[in-house]
C-alpha atoms as a PDB file:
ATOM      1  CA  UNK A   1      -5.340  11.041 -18.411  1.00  0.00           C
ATOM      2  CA  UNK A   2      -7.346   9.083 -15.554  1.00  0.00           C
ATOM      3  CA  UNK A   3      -5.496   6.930 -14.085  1.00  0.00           C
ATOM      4  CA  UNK A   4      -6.985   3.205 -13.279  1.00  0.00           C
ATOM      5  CA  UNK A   5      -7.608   1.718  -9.406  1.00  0.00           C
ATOM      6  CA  UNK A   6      -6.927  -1.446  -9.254  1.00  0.00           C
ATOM      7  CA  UNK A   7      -7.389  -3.983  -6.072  1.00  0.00           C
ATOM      8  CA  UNK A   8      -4.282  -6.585  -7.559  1.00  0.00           C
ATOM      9  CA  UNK A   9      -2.660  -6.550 -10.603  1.00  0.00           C
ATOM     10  CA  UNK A  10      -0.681  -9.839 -11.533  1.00  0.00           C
ATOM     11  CA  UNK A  11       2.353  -9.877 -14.012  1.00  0.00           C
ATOM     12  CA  UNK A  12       4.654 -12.726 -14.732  1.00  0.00           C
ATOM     13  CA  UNK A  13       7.622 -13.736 -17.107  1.00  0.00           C
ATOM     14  CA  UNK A  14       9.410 -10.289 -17.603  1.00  0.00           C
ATOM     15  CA  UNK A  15      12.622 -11.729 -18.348  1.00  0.00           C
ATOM     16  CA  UNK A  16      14.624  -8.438 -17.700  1.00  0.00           C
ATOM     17  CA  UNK A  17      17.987  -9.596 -18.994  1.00  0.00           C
ATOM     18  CA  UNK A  18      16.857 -10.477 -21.962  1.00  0.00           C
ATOM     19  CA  UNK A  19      16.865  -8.357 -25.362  1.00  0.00           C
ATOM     20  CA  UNK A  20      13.215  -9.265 -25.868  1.00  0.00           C
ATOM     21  CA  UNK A  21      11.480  -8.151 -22.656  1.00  0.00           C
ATOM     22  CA  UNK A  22       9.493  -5.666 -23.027  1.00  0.00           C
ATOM     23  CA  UNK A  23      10.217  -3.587 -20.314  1.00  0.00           C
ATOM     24  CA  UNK A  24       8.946  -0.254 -21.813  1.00  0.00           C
ATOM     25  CA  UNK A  25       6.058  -1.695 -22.584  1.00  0.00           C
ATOM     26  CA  UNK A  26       5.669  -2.787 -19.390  1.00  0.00           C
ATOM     27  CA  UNK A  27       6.124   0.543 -17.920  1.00  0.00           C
ATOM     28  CA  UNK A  28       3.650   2.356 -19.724  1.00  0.00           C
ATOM     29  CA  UNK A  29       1.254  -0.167 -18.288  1.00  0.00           C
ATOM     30  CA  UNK A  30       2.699   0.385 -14.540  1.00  0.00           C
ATOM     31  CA  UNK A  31       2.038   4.050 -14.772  1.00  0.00           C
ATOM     32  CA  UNK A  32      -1.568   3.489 -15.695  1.00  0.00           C
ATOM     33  CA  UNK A  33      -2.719   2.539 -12.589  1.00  0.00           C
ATOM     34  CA  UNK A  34      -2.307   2.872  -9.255  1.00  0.00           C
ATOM     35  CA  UNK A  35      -3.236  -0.610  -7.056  1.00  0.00           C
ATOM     36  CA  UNK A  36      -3.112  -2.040  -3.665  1.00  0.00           C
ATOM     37  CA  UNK A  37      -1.160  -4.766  -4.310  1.00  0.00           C
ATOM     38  CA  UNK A  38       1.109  -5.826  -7.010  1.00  0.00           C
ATOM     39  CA  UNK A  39       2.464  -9.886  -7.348  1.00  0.00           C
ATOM     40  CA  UNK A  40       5.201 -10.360  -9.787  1.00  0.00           C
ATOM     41  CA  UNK A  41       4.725 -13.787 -10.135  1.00  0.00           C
ATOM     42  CA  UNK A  42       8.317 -15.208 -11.152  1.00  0.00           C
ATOM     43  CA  UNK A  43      10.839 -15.118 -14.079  1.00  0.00           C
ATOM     44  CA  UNK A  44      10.658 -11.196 -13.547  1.00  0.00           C
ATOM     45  CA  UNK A  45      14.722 -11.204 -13.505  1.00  0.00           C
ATOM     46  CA  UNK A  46      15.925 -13.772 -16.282  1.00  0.00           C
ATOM     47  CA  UNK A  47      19.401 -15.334 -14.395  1.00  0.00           C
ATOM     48  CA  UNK A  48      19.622 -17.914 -17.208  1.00  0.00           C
ATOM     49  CA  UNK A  49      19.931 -15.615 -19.603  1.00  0.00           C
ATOM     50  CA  UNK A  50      22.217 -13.467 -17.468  1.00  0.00           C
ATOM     51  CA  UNK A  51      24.604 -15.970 -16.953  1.00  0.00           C
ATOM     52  CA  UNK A  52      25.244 -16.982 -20.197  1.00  0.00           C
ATOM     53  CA  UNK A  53      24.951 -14.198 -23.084  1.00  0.00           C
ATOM     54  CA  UNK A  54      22.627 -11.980 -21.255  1.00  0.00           C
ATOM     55  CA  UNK A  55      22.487  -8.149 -21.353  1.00  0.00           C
ATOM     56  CA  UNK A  56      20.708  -5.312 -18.482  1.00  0.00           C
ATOM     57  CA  UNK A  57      19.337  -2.695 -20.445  1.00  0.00           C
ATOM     58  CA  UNK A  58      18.747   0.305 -19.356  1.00  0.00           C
ATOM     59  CA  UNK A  59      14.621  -0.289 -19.772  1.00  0.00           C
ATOM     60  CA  UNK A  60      15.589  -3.003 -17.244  1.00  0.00           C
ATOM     61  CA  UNK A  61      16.828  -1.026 -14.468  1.00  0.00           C
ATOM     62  CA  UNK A  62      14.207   1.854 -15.168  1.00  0.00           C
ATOM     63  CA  UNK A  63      11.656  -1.799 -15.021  1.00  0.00           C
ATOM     64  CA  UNK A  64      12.956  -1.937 -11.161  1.00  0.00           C
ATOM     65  CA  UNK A  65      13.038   1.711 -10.662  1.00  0.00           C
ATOM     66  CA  UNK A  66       9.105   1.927 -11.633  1.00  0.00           C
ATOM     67  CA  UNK A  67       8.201  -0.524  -9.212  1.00  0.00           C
ATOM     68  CA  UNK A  68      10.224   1.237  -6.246  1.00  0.00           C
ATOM     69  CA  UNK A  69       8.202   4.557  -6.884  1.00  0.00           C
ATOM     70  CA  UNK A  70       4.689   2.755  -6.648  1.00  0.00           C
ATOM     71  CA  UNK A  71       6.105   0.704  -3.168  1.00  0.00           C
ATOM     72  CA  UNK A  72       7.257   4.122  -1.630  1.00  0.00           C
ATOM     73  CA  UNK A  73       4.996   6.485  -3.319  1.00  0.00           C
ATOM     74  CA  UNK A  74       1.756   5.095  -3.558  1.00  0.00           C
ATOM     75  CA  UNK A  75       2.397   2.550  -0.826  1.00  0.00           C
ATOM     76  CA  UNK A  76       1.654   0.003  -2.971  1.00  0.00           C
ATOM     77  CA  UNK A  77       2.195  -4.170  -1.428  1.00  0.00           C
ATOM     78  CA  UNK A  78       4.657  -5.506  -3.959  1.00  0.00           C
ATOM     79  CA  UNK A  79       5.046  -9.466  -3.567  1.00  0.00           C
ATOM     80  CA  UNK A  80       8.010 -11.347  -5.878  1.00  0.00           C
ATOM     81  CA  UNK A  81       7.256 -15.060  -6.244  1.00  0.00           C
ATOM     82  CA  UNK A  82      10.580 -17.295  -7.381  1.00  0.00           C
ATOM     83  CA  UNK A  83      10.244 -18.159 -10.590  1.00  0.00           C
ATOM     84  CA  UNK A  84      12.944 -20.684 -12.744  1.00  0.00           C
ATOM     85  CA  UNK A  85      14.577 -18.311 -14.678  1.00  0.00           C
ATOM     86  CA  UNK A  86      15.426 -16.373 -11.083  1.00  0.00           C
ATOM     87  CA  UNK A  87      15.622 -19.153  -9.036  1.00  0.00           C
ATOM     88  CA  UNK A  88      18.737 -18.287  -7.613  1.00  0.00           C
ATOM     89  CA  UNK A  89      16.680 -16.492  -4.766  1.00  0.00           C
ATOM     90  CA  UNK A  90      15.242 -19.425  -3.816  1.00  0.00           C
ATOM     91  CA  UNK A  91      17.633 -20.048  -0.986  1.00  0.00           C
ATOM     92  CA  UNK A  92      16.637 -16.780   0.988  1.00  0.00           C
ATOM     93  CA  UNK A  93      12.667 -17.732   0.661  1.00  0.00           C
ATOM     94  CA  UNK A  94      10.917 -16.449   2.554  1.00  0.00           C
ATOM     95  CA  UNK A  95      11.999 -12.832   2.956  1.00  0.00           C
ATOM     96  CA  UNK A  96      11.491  -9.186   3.131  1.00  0.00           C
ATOM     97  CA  UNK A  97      13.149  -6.036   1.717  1.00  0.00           C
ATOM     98  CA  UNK A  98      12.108  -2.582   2.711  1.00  0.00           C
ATOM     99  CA  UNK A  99       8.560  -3.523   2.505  1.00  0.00           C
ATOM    100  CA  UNK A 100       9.188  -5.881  -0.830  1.00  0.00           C
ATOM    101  CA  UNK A 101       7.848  -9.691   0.151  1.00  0.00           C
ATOM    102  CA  UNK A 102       9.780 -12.447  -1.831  1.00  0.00           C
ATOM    103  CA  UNK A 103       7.956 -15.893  -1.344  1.00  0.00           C
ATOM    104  CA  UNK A 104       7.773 -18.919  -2.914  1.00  0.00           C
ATOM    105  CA  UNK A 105       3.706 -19.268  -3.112  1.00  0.00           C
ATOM    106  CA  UNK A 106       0.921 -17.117  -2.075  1.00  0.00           C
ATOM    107  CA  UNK A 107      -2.495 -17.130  -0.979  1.00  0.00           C
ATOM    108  CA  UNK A 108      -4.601 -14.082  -2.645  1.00  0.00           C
ATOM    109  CA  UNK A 109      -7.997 -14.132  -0.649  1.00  0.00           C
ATOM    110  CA  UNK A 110     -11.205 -12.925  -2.284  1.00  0.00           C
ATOM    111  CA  UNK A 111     -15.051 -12.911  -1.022  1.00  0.00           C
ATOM    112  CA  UNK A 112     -15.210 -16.096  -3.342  1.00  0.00           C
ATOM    113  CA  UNK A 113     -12.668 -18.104  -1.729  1.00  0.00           C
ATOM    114  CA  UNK A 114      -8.319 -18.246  -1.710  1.00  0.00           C
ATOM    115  CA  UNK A 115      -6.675 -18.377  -4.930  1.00  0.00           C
ATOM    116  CA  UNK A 116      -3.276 -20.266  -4.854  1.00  0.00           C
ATOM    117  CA  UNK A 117      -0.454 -18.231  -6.695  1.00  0.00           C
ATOM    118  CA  UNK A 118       2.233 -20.154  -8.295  1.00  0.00           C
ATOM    119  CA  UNK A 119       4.971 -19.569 -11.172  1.00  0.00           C
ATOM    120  CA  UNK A 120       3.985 -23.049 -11.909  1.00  0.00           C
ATOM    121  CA  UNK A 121       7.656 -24.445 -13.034  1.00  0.00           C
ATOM    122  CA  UNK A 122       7.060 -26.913 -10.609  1.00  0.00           C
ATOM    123  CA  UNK A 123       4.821 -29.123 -12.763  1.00  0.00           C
ATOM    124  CA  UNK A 124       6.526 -28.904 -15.359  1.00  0.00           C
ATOM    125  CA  UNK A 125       8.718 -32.086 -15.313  1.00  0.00           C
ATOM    126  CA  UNK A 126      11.331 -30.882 -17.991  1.00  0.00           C
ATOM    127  CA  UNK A 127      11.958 -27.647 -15.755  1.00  0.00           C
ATOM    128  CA  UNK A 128      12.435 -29.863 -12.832  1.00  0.00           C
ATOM    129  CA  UNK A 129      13.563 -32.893 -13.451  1.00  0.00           C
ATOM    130  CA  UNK A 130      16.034 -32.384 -16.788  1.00  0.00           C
ATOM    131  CA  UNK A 131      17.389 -28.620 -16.148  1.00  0.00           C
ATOM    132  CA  UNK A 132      20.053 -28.921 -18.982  1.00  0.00           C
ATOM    133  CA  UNK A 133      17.096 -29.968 -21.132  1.00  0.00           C
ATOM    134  CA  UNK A 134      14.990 -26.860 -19.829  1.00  0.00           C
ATOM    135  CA  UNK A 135      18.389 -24.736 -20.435  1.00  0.00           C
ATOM    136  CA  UNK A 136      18.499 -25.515 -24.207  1.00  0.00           C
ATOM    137  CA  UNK A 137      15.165 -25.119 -24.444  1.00  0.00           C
ATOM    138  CA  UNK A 138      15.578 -21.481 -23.540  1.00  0.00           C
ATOM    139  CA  UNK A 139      18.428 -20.881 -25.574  1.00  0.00           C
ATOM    140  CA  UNK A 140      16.473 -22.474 -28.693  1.00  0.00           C
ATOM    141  CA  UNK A 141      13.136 -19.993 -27.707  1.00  0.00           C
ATOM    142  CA  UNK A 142      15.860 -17.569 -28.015  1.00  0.00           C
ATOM    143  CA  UNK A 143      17.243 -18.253 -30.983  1.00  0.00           C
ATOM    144  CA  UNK A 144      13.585 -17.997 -32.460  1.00  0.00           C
ATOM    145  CA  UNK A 145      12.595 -14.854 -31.039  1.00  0.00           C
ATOM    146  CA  UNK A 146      15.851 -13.698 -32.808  1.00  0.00           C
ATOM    147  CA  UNK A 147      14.235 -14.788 -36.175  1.00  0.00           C
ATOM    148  CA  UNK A 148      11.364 -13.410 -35.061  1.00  0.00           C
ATOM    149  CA  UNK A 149      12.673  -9.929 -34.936  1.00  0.00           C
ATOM    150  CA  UNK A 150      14.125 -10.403 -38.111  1.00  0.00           C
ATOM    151  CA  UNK A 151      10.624 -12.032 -39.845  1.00  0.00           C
ATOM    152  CA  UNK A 152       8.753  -8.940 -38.671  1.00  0.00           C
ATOM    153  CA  UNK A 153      11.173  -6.440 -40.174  1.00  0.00           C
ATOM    154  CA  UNK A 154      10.480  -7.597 -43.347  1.00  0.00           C
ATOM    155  CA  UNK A 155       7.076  -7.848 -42.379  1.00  0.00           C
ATOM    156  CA  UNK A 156       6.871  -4.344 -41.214  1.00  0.00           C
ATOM    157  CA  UNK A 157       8.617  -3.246 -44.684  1.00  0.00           C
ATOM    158  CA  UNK A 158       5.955  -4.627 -46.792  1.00  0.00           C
ATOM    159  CA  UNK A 159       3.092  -2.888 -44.472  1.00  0.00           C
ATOM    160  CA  UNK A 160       1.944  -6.446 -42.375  1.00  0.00           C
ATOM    161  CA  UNK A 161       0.917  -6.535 -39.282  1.00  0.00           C
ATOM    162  CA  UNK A 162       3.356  -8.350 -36.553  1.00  0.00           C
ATOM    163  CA  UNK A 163       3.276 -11.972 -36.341  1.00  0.00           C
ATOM    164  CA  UNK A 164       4.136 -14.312 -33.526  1.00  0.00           C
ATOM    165  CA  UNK A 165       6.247 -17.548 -34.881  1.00  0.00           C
ATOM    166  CA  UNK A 166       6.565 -19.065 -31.266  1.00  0.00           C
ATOM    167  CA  UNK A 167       2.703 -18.776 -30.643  1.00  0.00           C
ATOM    168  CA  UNK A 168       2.178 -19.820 -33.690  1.00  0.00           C
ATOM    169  CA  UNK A 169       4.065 -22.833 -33.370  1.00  0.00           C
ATOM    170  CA  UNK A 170       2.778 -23.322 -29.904  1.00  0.00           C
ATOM    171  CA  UNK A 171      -1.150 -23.314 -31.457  1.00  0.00           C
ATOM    172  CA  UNK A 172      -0.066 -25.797 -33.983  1.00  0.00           C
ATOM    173  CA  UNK A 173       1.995 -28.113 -32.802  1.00  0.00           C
ATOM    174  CA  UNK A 174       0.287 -31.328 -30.520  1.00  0.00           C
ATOM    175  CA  UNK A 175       2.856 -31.798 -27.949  1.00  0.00           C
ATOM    176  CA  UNK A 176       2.624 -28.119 -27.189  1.00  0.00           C
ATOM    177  CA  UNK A 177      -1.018 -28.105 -26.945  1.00  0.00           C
ATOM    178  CA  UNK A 178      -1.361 -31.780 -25.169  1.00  0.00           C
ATOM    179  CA  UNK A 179       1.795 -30.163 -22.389  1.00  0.00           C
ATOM    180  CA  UNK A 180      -0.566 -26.932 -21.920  1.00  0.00           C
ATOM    181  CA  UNK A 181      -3.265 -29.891 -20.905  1.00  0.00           C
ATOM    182  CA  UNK A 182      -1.524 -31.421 -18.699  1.00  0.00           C
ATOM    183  CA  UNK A 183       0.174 -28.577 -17.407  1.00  0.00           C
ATOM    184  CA  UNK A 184      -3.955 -27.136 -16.697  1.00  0.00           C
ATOM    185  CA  UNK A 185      -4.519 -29.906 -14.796  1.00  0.00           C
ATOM    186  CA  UNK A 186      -2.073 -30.796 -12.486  1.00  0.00           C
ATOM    187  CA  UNK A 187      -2.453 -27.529 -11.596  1.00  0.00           C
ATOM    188  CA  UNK A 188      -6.016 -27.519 -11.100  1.00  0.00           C
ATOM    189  CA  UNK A 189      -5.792 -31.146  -8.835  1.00  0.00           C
ATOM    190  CA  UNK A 190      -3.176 -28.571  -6.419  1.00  0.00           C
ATOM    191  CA  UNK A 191      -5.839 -26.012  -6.259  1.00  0.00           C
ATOM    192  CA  UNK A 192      -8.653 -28.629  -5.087  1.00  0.00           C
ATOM    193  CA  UNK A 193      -5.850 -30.532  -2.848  1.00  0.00           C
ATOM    194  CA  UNK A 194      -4.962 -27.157  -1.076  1.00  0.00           C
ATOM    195  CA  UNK A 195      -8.882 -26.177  -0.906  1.00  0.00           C
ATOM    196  CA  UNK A 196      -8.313 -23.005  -3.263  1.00  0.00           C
ATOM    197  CA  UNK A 197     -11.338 -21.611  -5.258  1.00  0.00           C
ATOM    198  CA  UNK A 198      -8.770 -21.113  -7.901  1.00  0.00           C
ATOM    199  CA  UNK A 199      -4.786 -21.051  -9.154  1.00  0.00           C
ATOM    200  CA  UNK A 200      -3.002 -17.933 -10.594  1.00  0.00           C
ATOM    201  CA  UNK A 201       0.315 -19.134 -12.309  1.00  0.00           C
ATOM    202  CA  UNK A 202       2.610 -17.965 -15.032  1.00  0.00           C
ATOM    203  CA  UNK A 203       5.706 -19.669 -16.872  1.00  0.00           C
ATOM    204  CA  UNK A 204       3.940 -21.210 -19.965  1.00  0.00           C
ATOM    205  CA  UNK A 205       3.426 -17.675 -21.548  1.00  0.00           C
ATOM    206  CA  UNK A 206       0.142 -18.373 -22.543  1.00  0.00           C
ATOM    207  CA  UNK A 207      -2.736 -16.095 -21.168  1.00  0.00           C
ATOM    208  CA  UNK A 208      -5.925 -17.841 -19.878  1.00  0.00           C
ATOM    209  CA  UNK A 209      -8.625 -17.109 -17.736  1.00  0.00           C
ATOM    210  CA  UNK A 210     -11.270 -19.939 -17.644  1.00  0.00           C
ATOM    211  CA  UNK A 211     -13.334 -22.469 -15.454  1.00  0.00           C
ATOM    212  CA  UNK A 212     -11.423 -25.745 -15.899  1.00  0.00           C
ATOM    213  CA  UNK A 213     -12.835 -29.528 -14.682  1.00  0.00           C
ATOM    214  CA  UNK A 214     -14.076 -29.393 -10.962  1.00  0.00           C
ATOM    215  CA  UNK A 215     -15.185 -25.763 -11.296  1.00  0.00           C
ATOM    216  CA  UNK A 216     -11.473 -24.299 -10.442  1.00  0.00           C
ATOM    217  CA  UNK A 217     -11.203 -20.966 -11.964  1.00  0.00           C
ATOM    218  CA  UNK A 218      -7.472 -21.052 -14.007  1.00  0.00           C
ATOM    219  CA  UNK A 219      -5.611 -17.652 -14.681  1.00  0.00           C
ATOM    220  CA  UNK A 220      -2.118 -17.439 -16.016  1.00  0.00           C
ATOM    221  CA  UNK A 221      -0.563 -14.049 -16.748  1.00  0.00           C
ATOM    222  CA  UNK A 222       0.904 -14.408 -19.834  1.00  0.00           C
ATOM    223  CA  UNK A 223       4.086 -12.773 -20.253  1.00  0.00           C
ATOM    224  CA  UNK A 224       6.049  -9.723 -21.631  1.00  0.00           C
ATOM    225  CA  UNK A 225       7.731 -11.293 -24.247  1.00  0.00           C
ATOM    226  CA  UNK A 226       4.935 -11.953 -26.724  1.00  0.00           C
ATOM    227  CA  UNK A 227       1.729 -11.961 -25.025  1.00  0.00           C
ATOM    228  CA  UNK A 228       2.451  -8.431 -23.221  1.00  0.00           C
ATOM    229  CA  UNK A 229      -0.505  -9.777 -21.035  1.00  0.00           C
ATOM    230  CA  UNK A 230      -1.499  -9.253 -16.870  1.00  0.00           C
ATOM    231  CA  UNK A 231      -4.124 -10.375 -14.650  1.00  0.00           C
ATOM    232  CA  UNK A 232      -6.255  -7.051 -13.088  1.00  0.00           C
ATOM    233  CA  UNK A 233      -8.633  -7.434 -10.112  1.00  0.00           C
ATOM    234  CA  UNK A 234     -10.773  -4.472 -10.717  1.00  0.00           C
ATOM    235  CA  UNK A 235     -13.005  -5.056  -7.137  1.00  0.00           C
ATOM    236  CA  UNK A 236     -12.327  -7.805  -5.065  1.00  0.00           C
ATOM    237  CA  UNK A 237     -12.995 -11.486  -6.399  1.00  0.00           C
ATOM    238  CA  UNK A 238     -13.311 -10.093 -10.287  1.00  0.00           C
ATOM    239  CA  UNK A 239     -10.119 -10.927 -12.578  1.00  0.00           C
ATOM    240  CA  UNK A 240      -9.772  -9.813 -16.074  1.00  0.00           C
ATOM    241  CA  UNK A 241      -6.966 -10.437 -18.852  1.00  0.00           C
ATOM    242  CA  UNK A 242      -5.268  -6.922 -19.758  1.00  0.00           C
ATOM    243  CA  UNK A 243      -3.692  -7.197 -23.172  1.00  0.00           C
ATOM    244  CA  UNK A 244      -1.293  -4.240 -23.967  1.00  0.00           C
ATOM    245  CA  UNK A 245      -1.620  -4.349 -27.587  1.00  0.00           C
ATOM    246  CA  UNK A 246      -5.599  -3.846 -27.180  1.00  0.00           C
ATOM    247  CA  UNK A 247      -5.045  -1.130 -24.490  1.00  0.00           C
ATOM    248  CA  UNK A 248      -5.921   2.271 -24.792  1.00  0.00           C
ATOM    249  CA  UNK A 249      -2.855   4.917 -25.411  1.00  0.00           C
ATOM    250  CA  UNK A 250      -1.015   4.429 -22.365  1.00  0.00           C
ATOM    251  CA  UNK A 251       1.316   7.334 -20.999  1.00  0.00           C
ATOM    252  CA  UNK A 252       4.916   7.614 -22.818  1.00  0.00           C
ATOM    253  CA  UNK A 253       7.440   9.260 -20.601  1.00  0.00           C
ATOM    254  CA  UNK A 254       5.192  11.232 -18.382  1.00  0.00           C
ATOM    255  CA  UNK A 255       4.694   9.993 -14.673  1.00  0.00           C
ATOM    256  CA  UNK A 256       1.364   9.573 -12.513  1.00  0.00           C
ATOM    257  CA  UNK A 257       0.914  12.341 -10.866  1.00  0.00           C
ATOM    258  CA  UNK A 258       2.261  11.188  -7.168  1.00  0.00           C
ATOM    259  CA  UNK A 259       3.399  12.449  -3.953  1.00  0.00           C
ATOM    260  CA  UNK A 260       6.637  14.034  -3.326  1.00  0.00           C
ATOM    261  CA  UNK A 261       9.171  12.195  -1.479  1.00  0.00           C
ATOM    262  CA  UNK A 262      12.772  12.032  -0.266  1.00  0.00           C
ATOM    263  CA  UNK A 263      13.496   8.833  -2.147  1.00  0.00           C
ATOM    264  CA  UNK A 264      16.522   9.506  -4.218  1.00  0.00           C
ATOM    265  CA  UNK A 265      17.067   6.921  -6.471  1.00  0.00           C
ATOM    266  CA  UNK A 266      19.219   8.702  -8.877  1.00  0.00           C
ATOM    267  CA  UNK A 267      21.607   5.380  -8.944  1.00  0.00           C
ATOM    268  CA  UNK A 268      19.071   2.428  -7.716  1.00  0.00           C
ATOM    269  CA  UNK A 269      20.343  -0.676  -8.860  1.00  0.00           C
ATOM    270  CA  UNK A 270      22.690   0.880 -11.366  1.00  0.00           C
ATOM    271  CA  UNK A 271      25.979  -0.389 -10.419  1.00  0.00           C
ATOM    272  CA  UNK A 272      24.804  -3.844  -9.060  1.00  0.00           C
ATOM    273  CA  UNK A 273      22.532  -4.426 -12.522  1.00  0.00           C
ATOM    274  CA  UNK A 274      24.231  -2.819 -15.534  1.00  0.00           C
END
C-alpha cells in the first residue's frame, strides 16, 4: 500500500478518555501517511471526562504510542495546542518534551500568507465565561452519544446505514446554527486583527473549509467523535478536508514500513494512563 506525503496534517477533538473517541480509527489514518509536521490542535486528551466517569482504553494509549513512533521514527514535528477539555496543561504553556511542542496558539506559514491556529474555546463565551454550564453541556453530549450507540444498533439490525443524532440536531436546530455564525466570525475578525491569511481551529466539531467575509480562508478539523475528519496540506499553502468514512481502505494492524530504532516503548504511558 503507498503510503501518502503530506506537508501538515491537522487533527483536533480526540477526546481519548472518552468511550466514543475513535482512536482506532484514528490510527489507521496515522499510519497512512507519513508528514512533516503534525498539530493536534486541542481536546486530544479529554480531562473532563477523566475526572468524572471517564475511562483510558487501551486504543487510547496505543493513540499516544502511534504518535511517538512517527516523532522518533519518521522525525516527524508534532505540535499539541491546549484545548478545554485538556486545559489542565495550560499552566506549563509554553513547553517542550523530547522534541513534542505544547503551545497555546500557532502560526503555520504558507507561500500565501500565516494561518493562525487556535482550538477556538476561547470565543466561545459559554466555555469561558460559565464553565459549570460548559461542564453539563458535555455530560448531556454524552448522554446522547450514548443513545446514539444504542439508535444505530437497531439501525444496523434492520440493514440502515449509521446516523448522526447530534449532527443532526446541530443542522436543525437555530441556536446551533446562529452559535456556528458567530463562532465563524469572531474568529475570522482575530485572523484580520493578527494579519493572518487565514484561521485553523477545532472545538465545534463541525468540519469546514471555506472563504468567509473579508476573504479569510476558515478551516476547522472536525473531530473524531462523529465527523472522523482532519485538515491535510498536500504541498505547501493547499488544505483539503480528509473524511475517514470516504477514505480509501486504510491499513488494519499492519505498520508503515519505518526505520528501526532503539525506542522501546513496550510500557509508554501505561502505568501513568490506564
Amino acid at each position: 500500500m503507498t503510503t501518502a506525503e503530506y506537508e501538515t496534517v491537522f487533527i483536533s477533538d480526540v477526546h481519548l478518555g472518552t468511550q466514543d473517541s475513535k482512536a482506532e480509527e484514528l490510527i489507521r489514518f496515522l499510519k497512512s501517511f507519513r508528514c512533516k509536521k503534525l498539530i493536534l490542535n486541542g481536546d486530544i486528551v479529554d480531562g473532563w471526562a477523566l475526572r468524572s466517569r471517564g475511562k483510558w482504553l487501551p486504543s487510547h494509549t496505543k493513540f499516544v504510542r502511534t504518535v511517538l513512533k512517527k516523532m522518533e521514527k519518521q522525525g516527524t514535528e508534532v505540535i499539541y495546542l491546549r484545548g478545554n477539555h485538556d486545559d489542565i496543561i495550560e499552566r506549563f504553556l509554553p513547553i517542550e518534551v523530547g522534541g513534542l511542542k505544547m503551545v497555546d496558539e500557532y502560526v503555520h506559514s504558507t507561500p500565501q500568507g500565516d494561518y493562525l491556529v487556535i482550538h477556538g474555546d476561547g470565543f466561545d463565551t459559554v466555555t469561558t465565561d460559565h464553565k459549570w454550564v460548559a461542564v453539563m453541556g458535555a455530560k448531556a453530549y454524552e448522554l446522547l452519544l450514548g443513545v446514539n450507540r444504542l439508535y444505530n444498533r437497531w439501525r444496523a439490525l434492520c440493514g440502515k446505514e449509521y446516523f448522526s443524532l447530534s449532527k443532526h440536531i446541530k443542522e436543525r436546530v437555530k441556536s446551533a446554527v446562529s452559535f456556528v455564525d458567530r463562532y465563524e466570525d469572531q474568529l475570522r475578525e482575530l485572523a484580520t486583527v493578527r494579519q493572518c491569511v487565514g484561521i485553523i481551529c477545532g472545538h465545534i466539531h463541525t468540519p469546514a473549509n471555506k472563504e468567509i467575509e473579508g476573504g479569510v480562508h476558515y478551516l476547522n478539523s472536525g473531530d473524531w467523535v462523529e465527523s472522523l475528519t482532519a485538515i491535510i496540506e498536500p504541498e505547501p499553502g493547499k488544505f483539503e478536508l480528509f473524511y475517514y468514512q470516504s477514505a480509501p481502505e486504510l491499513p488494519e494492524e499492519e505498520e508503515v514500513a519505518e526505520p528501526s530504532s532503539d525506542l522501546d516503548e513496550s510500557n509508554i504511558l501505561e502505568p501513568a494512563l490506564a
